[in-house]
Every structure is written in C-alpha cells, then in structure tokens.
Protein backbone atom coordinates (compact mmCIF):
# COMPACT_ATOMS: atom_id res chain seq x y z
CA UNK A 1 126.78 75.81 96.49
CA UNK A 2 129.27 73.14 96.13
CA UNK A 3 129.03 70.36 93.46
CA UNK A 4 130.66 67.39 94.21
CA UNK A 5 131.93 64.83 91.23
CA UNK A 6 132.58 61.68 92.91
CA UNK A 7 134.53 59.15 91.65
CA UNK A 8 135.57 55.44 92.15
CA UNK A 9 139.21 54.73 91.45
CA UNK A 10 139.92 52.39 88.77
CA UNK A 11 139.74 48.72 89.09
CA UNK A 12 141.84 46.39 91.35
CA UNK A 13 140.69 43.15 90.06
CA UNK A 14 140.45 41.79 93.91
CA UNK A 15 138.52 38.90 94.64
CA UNK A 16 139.06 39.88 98.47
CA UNK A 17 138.33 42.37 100.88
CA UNK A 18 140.30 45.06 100.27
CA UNK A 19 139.79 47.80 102.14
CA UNK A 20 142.51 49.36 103.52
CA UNK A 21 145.00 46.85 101.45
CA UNK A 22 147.39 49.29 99.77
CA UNK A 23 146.61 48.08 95.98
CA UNK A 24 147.55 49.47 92.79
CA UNK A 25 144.58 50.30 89.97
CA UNK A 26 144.43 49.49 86.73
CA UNK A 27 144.41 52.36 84.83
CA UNK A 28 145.12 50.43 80.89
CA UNK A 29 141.96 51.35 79.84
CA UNK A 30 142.57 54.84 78.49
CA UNK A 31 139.70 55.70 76.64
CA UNK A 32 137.21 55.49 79.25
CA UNK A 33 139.43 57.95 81.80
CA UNK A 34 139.90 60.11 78.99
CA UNK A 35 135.67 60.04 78.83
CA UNK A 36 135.93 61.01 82.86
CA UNK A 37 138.29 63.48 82.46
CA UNK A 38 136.23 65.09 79.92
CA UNK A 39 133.43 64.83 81.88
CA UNK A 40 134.33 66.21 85.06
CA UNK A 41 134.72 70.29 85.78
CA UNK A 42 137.40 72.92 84.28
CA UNK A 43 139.51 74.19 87.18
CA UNK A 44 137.74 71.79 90.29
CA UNK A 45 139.27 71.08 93.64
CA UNK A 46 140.64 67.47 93.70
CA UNK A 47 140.94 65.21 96.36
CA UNK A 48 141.59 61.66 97.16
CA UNK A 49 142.14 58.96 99.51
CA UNK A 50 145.83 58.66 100.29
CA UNK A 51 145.68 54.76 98.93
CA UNK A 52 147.29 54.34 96.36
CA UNK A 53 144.49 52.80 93.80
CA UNK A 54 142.86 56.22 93.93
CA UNK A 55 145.94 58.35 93.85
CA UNK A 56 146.60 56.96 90.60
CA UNK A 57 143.38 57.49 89.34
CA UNK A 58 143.39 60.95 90.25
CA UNK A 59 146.45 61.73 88.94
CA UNK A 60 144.99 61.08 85.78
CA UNK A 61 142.45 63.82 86.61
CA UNK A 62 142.44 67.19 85.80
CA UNK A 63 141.87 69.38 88.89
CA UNK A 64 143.69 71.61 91.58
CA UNK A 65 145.17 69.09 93.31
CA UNK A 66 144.68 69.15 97.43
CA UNK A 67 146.80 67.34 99.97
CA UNK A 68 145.55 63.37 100.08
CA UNK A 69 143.09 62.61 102.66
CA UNK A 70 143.48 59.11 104.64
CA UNK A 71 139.58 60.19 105.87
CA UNK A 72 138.63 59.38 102.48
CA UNK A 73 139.64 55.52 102.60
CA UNK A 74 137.60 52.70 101.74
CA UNK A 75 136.27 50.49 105.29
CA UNK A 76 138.64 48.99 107.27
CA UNK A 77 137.91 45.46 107.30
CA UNK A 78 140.12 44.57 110.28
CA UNK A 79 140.92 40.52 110.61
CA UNK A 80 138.77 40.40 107.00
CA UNK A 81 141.34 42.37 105.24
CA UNK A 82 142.50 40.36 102.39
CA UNK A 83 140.36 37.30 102.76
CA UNK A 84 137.41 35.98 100.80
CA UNK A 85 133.66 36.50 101.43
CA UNK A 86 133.28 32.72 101.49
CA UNK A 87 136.24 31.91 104.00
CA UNK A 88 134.90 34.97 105.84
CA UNK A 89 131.50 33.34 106.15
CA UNK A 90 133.08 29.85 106.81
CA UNK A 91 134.97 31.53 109.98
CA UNK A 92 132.48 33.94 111.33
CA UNK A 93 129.45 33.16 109.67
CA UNK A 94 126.81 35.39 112.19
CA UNK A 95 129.54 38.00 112.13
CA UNK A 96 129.81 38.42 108.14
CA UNK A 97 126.23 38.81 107.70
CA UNK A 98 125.37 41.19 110.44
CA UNK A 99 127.96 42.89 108.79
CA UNK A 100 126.16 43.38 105.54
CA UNK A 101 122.80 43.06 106.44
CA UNK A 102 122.31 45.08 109.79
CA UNK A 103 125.15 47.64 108.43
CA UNK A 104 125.90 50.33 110.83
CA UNK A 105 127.71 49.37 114.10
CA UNK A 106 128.56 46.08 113.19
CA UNK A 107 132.67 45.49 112.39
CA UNK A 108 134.59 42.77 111.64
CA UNK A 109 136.97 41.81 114.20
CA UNK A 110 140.36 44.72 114.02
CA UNK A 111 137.95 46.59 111.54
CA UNK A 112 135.62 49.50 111.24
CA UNK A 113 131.83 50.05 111.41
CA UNK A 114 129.91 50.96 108.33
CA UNK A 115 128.87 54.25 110.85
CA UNK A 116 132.21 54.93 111.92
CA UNK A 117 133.42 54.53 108.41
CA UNK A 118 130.36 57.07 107.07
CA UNK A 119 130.93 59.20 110.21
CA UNK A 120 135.08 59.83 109.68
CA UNK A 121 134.12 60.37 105.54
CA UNK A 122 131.39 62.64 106.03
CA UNK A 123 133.45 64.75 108.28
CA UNK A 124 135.95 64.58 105.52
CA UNK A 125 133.63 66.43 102.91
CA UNK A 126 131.99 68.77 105.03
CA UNK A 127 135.74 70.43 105.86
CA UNK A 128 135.76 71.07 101.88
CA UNK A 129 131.81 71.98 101.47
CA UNK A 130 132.95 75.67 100.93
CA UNK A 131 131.65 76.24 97.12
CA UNK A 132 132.25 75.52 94.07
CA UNK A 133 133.36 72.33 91.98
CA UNK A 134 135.03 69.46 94.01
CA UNK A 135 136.12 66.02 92.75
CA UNK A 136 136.63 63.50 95.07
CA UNK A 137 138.50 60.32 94.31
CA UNK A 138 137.94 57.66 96.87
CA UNK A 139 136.20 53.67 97.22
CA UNK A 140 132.74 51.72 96.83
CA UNK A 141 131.93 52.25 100.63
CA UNK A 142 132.47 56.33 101.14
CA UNK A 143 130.97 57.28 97.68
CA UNK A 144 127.72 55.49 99.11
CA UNK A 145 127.92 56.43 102.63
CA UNK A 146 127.92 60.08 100.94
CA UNK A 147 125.14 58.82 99.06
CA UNK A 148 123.16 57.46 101.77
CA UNK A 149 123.94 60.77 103.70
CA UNK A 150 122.58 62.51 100.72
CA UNK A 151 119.41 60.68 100.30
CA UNK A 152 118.67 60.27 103.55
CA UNK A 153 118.20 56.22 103.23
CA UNK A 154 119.50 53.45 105.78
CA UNK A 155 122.65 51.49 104.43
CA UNK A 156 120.82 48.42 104.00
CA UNK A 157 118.96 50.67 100.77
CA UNK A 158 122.04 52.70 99.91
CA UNK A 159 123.95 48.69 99.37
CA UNK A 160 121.46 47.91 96.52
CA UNK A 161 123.15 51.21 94.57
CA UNK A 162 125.93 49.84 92.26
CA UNK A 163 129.07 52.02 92.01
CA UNK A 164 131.30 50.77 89.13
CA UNK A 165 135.41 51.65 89.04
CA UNK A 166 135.48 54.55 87.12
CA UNK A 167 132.00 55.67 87.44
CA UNK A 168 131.00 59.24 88.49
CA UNK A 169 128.04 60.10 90.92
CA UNK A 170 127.13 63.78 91.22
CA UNK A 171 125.90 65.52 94.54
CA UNK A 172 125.42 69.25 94.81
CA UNK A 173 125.04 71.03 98.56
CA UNK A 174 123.30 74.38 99.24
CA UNK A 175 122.50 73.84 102.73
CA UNK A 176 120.54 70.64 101.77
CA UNK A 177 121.62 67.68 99.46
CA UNK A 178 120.86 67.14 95.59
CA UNK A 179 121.19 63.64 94.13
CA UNK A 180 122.37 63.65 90.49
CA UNK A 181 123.56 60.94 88.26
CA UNK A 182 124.28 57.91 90.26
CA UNK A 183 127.14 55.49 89.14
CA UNK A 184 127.45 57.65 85.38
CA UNK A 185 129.85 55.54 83.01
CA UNK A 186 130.77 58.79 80.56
C-alpha cells in the first residue's frame, strides 16, 4: 500500500495564470508549515515539481528527498501564461470557457489539455506507487487531476474541490484508490 500526502506549495500571490511561470512561494508564514511538517509522515519519500514555488516548499519538508520531477508541474497554459482571466476572456472568449467548463481536451493556444496535463501527472505517481509513505509537492491542477483519478469523477466535478496553498489531501493505493482528507489546513 502506498499513502500519498499531497501537498500544494505555498502561495504565489498571482493574480494570473501561472502555470508553468517559474515563481517563487511565499513561505513567511512559519507556523502553519511547521503544522504541515508535523503533520506529514516520519521518514516519507518526497517529491516535487522542479518549479521553483514547490521546491521551496518542500525543502521545508521533512522527507527522503527524490530527484525533482518536471511531470509534476502545474498546466501549461500556453499563450495564457501570465495573463488575466478577464483579458483571457476579452481575447478568446469561446476558447477560455471551453477551457474550464468542457475540461479535458480543450488547451489554450501554446498550452496543455487538462487530459494531457492529468495523463503526464498520473504517469508521474504511478512510477513511485511502490509502498509506503510518499509526499508529493506539486500545484492546484495535478493534486486534483490525482483527485479526480482517485474518485473516479469528470473534471468539471473534481473543479468544484478547493485546494488551498499549503493544504494537504491524503490518497492511499492498494490496487484501488482511497480518498482521505481533502484540502486539510493542519
């Protein structure tokens, strides 16, 4: 069985679409990673996305650290990157909401599906699904594509699912998928 401890890297404080945007996290508040850390599993396998908002927050993680995984990054949001949702809609507005509301194969322009990003994350995890405690440290979309994958729900339900910087959601696999706490401020 392998229990996964996934968490969201600490805030960016973007008001854009940052998906693959290299940004840094702001780890000042100290007191609530110290109530993750606490939280999380003595001695645990630790990954995260090679950007650099959740390196930092792992690195604040206890764990046995593995290489970074650039699997694990957030969607790439192509010609969106580092634009608002409004000038996004202003531009494209069809585009924008098939985006969100038909989620799957739908990209923005340069970007990334919500499938293709589920399907390169997924494969991800399952190369590390080999027992015990793992704690991943990654973005909003791949904690809930895991989700979704783990719950067996379209995207469209898996959106509604809040998943705060900072939070923990807990998923266990024994040759089927356990939900636990969902979006778990410690």
């Amino acid at each position: 069985m392998t229990r996964l401890w996934l968490v969201r890297h600490g805030p960016t404080h973007a008001r854009e679409m940052i998906g693959w945007t290299d940004r840094a996290a702001d780890l000042s508040d100290r007191a609530k990673i110290a109530r993750l850390a606490a939280a999380l599993p003595g001695g645990a396998r630790l990954v995260s996305s090679d950007l650099s908002r959740a390196v930092q927050t792992a690195d604040t993680l206890p764990g046995q650290r593995l290489p970074h995984d650039a699997r694990l990054r957030e969607i790439h949001f192509g010609a969106w990157e580092g634009r608002r949702f409004a000038e996004v809609e202003a531009d494209t507005p069809d585009l924008i909401r098939a985006f969100w509301e038909q989620a799957g194969d739908v990209a923005a322009p340069g970007g990334e599906s919500w499938n293709a990003m589920a399907a390169r994350v997924c494969q991800a995890v399952d190369g590390l699904l080999t027992g015990g405690d793992l704690i991943i440290v990654a973005h909003f979309g791949p904690i809930l594509a895991l989700l979704q994958r783990a719950q067996g729900v379209d995207a469209q339900t898996v959106f509604a699912q809040k998943i705060e910087p900072l939070s923990l959601t807990q998923l266990r696999f024994d040759g089927t998928w356990q939900v636990g706490p969902i979006n778990h401020d410690p």
